[in-house]
Protein backbone atom coordinates (compact mmCIF):
# COMPACT_ATOMS: atom_id res chain seq x y z
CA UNK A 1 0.00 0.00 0.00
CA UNK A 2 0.95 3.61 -0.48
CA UNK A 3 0.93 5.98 3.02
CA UNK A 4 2.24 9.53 3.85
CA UNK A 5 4.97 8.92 6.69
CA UNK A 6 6.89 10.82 8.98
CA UNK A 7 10.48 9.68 9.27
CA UNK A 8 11.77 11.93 12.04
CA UNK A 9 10.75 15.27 13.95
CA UNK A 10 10.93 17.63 12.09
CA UNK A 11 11.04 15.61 9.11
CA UNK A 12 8.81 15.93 5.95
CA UNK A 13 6.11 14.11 4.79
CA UNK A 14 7.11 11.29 2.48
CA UNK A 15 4.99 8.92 0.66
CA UNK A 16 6.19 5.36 0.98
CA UNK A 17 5.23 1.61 0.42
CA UNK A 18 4.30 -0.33 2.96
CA UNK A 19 3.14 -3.79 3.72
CA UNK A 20 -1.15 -3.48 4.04
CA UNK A 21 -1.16 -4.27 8.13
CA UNK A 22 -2.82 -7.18 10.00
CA UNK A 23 -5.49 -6.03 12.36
CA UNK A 24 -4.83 -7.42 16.54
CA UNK A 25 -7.55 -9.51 18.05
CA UNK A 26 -9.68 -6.83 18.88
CA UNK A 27 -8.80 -4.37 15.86
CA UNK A 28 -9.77 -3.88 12.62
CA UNK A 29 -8.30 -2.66 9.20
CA UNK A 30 -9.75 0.10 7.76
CA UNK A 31 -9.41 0.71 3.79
CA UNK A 32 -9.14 4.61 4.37
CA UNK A 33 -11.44 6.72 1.66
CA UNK A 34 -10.92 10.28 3.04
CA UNK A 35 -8.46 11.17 5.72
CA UNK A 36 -8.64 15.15 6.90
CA UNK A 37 -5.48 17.20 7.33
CA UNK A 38 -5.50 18.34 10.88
CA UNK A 39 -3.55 21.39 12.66
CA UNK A 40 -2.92 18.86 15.33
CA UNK A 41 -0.58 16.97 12.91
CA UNK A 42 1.82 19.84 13.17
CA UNK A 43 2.45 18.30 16.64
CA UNK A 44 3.25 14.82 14.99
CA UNK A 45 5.55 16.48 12.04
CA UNK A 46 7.76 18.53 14.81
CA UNK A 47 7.96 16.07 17.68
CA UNK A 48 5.66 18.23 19.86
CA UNK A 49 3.53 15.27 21.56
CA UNK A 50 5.66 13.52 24.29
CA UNK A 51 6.68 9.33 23.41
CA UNK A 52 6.23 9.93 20.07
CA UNK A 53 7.87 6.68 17.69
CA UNK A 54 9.18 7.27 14.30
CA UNK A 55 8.19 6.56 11.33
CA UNK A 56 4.83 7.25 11.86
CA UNK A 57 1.62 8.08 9.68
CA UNK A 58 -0.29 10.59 10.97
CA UNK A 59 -4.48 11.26 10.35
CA UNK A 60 -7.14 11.44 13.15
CA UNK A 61 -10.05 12.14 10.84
CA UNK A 62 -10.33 8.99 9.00
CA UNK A 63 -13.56 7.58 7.01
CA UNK A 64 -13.18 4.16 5.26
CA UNK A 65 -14.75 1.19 4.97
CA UNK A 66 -13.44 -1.96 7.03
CA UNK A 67 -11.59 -4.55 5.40
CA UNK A 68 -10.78 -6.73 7.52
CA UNK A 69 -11.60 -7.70 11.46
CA UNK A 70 -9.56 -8.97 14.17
CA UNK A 71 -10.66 -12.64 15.23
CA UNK A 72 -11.68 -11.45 19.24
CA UNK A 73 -14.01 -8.57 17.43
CA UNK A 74 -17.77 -9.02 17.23
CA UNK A 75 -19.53 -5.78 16.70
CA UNK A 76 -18.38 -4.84 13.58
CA UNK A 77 -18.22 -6.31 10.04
CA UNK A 78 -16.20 -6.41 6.82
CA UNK A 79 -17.79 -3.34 4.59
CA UNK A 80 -19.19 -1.27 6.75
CA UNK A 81 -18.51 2.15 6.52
CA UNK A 82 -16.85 3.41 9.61
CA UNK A 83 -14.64 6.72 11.08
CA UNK A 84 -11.95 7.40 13.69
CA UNK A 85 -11.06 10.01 15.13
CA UNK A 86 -8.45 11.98 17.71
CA UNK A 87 -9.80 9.19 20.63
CA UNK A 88 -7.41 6.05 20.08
CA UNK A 89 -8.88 3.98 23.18
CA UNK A 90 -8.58 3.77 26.53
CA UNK A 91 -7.24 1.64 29.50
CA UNK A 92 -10.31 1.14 30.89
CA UNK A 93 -8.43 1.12 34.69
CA UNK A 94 -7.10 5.11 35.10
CA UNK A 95 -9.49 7.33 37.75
CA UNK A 96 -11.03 8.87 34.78
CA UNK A 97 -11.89 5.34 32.87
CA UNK A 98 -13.18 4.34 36.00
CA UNK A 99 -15.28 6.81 35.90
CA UNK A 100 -16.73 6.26 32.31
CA UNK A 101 -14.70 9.83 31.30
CA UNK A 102 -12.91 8.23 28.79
CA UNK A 103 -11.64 11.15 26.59
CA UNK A 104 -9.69 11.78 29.68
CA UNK A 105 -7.80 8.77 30.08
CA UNK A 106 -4.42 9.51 31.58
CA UNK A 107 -2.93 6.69 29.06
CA UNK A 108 -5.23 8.16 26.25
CA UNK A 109 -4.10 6.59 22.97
CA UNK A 110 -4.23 9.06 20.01
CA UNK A 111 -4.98 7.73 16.53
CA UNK A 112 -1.96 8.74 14.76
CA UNK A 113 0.47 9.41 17.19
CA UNK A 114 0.12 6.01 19.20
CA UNK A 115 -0.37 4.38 16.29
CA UNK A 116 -0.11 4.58 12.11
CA UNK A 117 -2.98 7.06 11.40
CA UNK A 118 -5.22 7.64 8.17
CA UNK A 119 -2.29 9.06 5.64
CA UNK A 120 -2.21 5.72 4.22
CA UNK A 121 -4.35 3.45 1.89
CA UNK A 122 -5.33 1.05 5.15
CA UNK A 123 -5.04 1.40 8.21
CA UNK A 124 -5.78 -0.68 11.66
CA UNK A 125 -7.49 0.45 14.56
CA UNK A 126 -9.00 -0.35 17.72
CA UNK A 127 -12.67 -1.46 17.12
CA UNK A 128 -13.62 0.55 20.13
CA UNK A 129 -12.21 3.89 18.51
CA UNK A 130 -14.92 3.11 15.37
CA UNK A 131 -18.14 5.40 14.43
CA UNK A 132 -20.36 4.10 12.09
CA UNK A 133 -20.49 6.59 9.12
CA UNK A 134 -24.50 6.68 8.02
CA UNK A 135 -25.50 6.62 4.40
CA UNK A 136 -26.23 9.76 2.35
CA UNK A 137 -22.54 11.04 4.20
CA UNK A 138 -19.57 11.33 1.57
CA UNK A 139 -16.19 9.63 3.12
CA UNK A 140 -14.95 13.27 2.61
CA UNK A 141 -17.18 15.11 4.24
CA UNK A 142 -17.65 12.55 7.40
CA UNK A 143 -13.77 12.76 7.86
CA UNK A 144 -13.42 16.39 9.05
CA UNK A 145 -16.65 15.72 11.23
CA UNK A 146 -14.49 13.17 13.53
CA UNK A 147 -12.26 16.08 14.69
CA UNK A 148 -13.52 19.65 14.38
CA UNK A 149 -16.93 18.83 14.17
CA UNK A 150 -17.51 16.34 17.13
CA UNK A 151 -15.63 19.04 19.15
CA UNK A 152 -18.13 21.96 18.44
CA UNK A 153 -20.82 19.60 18.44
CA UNK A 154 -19.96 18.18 21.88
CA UNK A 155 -18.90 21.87 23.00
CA UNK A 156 -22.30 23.25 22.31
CA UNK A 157 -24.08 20.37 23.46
CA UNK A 158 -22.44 20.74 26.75
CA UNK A 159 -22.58 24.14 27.18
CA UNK A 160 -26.45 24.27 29.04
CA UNK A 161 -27.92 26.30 26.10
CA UNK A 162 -31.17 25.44 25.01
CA UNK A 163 -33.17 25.74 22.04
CA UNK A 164 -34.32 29.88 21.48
CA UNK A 165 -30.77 30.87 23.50
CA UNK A 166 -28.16 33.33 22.25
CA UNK A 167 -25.01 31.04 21.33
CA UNK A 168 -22.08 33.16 19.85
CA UNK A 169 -19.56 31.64 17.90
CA UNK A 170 -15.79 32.98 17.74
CA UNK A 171 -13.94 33.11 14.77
CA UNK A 172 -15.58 31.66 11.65
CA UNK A 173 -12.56 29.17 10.26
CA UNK A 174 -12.41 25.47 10.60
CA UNK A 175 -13.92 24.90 13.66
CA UNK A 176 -16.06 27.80 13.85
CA UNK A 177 -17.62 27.10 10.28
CA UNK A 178 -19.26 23.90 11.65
CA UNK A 179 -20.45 25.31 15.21
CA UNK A 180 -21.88 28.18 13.09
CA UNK A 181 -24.32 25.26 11.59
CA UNK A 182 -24.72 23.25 14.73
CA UNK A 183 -25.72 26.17 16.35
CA UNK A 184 -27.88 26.59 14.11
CA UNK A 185 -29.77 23.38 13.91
CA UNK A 186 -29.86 23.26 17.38
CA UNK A 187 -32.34 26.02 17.37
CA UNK A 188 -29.81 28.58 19.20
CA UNK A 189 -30.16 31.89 18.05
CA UNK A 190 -26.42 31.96 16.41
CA UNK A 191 -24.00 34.79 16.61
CA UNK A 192 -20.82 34.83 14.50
CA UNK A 193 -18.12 36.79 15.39
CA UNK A 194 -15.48 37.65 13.73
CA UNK A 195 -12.70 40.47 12.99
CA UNK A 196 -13.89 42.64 10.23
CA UNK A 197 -16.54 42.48 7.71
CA UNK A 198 -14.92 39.70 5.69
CA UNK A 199 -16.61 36.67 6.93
CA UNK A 200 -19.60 38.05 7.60
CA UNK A 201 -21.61 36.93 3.99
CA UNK A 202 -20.39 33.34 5.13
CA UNK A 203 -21.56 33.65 8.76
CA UNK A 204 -25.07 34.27 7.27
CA UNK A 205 -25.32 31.45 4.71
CA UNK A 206 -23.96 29.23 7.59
CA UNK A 207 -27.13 30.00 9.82
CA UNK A 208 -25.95 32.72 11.49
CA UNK A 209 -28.78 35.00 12.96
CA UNK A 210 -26.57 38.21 13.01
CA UNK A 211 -22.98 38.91 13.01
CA UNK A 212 -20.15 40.90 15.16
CA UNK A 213 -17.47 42.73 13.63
CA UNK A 214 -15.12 42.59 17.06
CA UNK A 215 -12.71 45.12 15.94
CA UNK A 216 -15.80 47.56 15.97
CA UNK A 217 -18.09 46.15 18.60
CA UNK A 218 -16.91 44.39 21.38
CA UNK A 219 -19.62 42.31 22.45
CA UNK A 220 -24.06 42.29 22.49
CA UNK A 221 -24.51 41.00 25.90
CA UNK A 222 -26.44 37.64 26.99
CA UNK A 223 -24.97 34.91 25.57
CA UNK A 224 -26.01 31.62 27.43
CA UNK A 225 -23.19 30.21 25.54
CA UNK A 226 -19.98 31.59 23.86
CA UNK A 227 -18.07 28.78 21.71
CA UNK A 228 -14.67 30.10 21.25
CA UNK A 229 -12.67 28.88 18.47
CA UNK A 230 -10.18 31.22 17.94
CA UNK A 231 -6.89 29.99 18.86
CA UNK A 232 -5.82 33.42 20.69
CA UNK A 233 -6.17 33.61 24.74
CA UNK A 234 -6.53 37.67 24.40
CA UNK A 235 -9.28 37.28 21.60
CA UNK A 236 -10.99 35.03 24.34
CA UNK A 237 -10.47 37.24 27.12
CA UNK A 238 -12.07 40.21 25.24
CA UNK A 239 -15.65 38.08 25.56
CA UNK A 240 -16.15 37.22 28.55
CA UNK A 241 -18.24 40.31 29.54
CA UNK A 242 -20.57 38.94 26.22
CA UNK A 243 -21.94 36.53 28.99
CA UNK A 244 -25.20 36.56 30.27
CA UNK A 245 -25.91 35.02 33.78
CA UNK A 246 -24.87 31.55 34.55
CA UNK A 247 -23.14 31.86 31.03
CA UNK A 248 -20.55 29.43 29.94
CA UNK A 249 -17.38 30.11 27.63
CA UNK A 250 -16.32 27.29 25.44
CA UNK A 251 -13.08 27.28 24.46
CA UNK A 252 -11.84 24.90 21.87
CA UNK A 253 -9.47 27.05 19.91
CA UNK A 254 -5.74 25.48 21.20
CA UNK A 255 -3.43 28.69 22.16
CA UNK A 256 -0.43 28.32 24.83
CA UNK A 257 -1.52 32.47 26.23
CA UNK A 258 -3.56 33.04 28.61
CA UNK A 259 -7.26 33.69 28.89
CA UNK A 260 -7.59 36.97 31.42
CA UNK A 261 -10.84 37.01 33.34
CA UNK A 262 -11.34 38.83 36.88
CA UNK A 263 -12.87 36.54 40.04
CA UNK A 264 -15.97 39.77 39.41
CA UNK A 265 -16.54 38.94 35.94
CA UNK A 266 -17.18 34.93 37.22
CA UNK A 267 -18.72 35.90 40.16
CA UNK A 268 -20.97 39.16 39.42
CA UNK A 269 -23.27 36.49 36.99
CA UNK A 270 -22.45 32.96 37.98
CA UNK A 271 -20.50 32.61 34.96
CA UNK A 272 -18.31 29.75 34.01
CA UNK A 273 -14.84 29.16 31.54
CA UNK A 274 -14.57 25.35 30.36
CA UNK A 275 -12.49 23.44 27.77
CA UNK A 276 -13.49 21.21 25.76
CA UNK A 277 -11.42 18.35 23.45
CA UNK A 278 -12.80 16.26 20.63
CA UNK A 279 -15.16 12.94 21.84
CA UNK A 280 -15.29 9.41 22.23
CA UNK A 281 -16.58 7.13 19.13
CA UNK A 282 -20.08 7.02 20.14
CA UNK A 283 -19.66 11.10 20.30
CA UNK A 284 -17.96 10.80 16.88
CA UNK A 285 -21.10 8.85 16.03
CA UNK A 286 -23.71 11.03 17.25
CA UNK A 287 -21.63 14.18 15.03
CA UNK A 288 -21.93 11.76 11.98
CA UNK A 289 -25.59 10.93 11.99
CA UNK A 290 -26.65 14.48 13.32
CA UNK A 291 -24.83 15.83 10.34
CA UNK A 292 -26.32 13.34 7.99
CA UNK A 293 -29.65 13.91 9.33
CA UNK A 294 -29.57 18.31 9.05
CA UNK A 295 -27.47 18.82 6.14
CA UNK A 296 -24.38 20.08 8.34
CA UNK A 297 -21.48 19.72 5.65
CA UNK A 298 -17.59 21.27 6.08
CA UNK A 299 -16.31 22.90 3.28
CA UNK A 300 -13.47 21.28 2.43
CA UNK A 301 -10.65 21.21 -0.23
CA UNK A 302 -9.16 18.09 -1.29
CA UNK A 303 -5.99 16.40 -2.65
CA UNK A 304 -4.77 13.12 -3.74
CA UNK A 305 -2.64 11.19 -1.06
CA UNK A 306 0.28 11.26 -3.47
CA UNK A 307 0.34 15.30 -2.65
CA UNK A 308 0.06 14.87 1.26
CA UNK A 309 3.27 17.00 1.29
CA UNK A 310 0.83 20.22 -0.55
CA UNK A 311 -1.81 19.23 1.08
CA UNK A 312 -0.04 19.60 4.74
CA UNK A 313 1.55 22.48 3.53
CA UNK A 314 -1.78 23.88 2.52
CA UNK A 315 -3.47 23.79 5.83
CA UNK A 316 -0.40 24.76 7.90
CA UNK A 317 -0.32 28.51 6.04
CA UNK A 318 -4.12 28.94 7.27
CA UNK A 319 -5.50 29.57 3.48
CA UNK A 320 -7.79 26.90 3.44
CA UNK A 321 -10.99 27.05 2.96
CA UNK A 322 -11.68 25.76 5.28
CA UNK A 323 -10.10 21.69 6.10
CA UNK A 324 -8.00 20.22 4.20
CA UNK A 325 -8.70 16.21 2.97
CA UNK A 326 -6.74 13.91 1.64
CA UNK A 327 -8.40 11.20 -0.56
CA UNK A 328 -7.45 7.74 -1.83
CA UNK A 329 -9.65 7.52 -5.22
């Protein structure tokens, strides 16, 4: 089989041949369809995550179809269409497994970076990481779904708005472009906000109910919700007022500065800050078939696996429009 691999940190993308894998007991192989080009491969391609083993294929936002099953695995089938995404497993025995908080388990297997991710032709993979990928979804369009959209999807769905609210989303790019339309479809009343006037024809035919220019206005008050996924800690900060009571900020934009709030901001209106990461399969799942079911689509641009190199390259300068995919037709 062909695959994308990374040879060293810091190393480039290069595609190689490889011997098609042989699924565990309780695996499967996956022929990979559609495989989305994450930021959170940067991490792989530099040597960021800790334990990392080289060579290694990176790709958390796989859709395929499986191809073969492991002989202890009895759920799943040969041909049906299936994702994985950032969760890779769990122990099942860590204080967080223990307490069914799996996303959180301290040994927390990543797809891709504890083991050969979806850069590849096949892959194997855990049959507890799989989400079965409903008809009527395109492998490319379900494969960004299994990374930034089961973490706005979870995000808003955790965030204690319900239906008629004010949600506002932050920044309308890869993340933000699909919790614009869950918003939406979860009957919020959806803000988009964004820096300048640029994004704000998009926010609209995304389901947006009005739109913020933040370099003009700084906020319109009583938001139950505010999904942040802007990966800046001072954009973040600059919202918090935008709560209403008992308002919660979601942040799921990934930035190493600091988010600034006063103990009187949180405890003049009961509000709350929270992070949220990604989701579990059955998560992943409920993403896929929500999606299917209200028309939620990412806009996506897509490249051949032979140009994984571009196609890296392509979503590392931010110019996308708005996740990249790799595809193996």
């Amino acid at each position: 089989m062909k695959a994308a691999q990374i040879s060293k940190a810091g190393g480039n993308l290069e595609l190689v041949e490889r011997e098609i894998p042989k699924p565990k007991p309780d695996w499967v192989r996956i022929k990979v369809e559609a495989c989305g080009v994450c930021h959170s491969d940067q991490m792989v391609k530099e040597g960021y995550w800790p334990g990392l083993q080289y060579p290694r294929v990176p790709g958390h936002e796989v859709a395929g179809v499986i191809d073969e099953v492991g002989p202890a695995v009895t759920t799943w089938k040969k041909g049906q269409r299936v994702g994985v995404g950032w969760y890779g497993g769990h122990c099942g025995v860590c204080r967080p497994c223990r307490r069914g908080d799996f996303m959180l388990c301290r040994v927390g297997p990543v797809t891709g970076f504890t083991f050969d991710g979806g850069y590849a032709e096949y892959m194997v993979a855990p049959a507890q990481t799989l989400a079965a990928i409903p008809d009527g979804l395109a492998a490319e369009d379900a494969a960004p779904l299994l990374c930034a959209g089961v973490t706005t999807f979870n995000a808003l769905r955790h965030s204690g708005a319900t239906p008629g609210d004010l949600v506002a989303i932050q920044a309308i790019g890869g993340l933000g472009h699909l919790a614009v339309q869950f918003a939406n479809k979860f009957g919020y009343r959806t803000v988009a906000i964004g820096r300048g006037t640029g994004a704000q024809e998009l926010a609209s035919k995304l389901g947006a109910h009005a739109y913020i220019d933040s370099s003009t206005q700084k906020t319109m008050g009583g938001a139950a919700a505010i999904v942040s996924t802007a990966p800046s800690g001072k954009a973040m900060s600059a919202l918090i007022d935008g709560l209403d009571v008992n308002g919660k900020f979601m942040t799921v934009g990934a930035s190493t500065e600091p988010i600034e709030v006063t103990p009187i901001q949180l405890i003049s209106g009961r509000r709350s800050l929270h992070g949220w990461s990604a989701g579990t399969s059955i998560e992943s799942e409920d993403t896929l078939g929500f999606s299917a079911m209200t028309g939620v689509r990412p806009m996506i641009e897509k490249f051949p696996l032979a140009e994984a190199a571009k196609a890296y390259d392509r979503m590392i300068s931010g110019k996308a429009r708005f996740r990249v995919v790799l595809t193996m037709k």
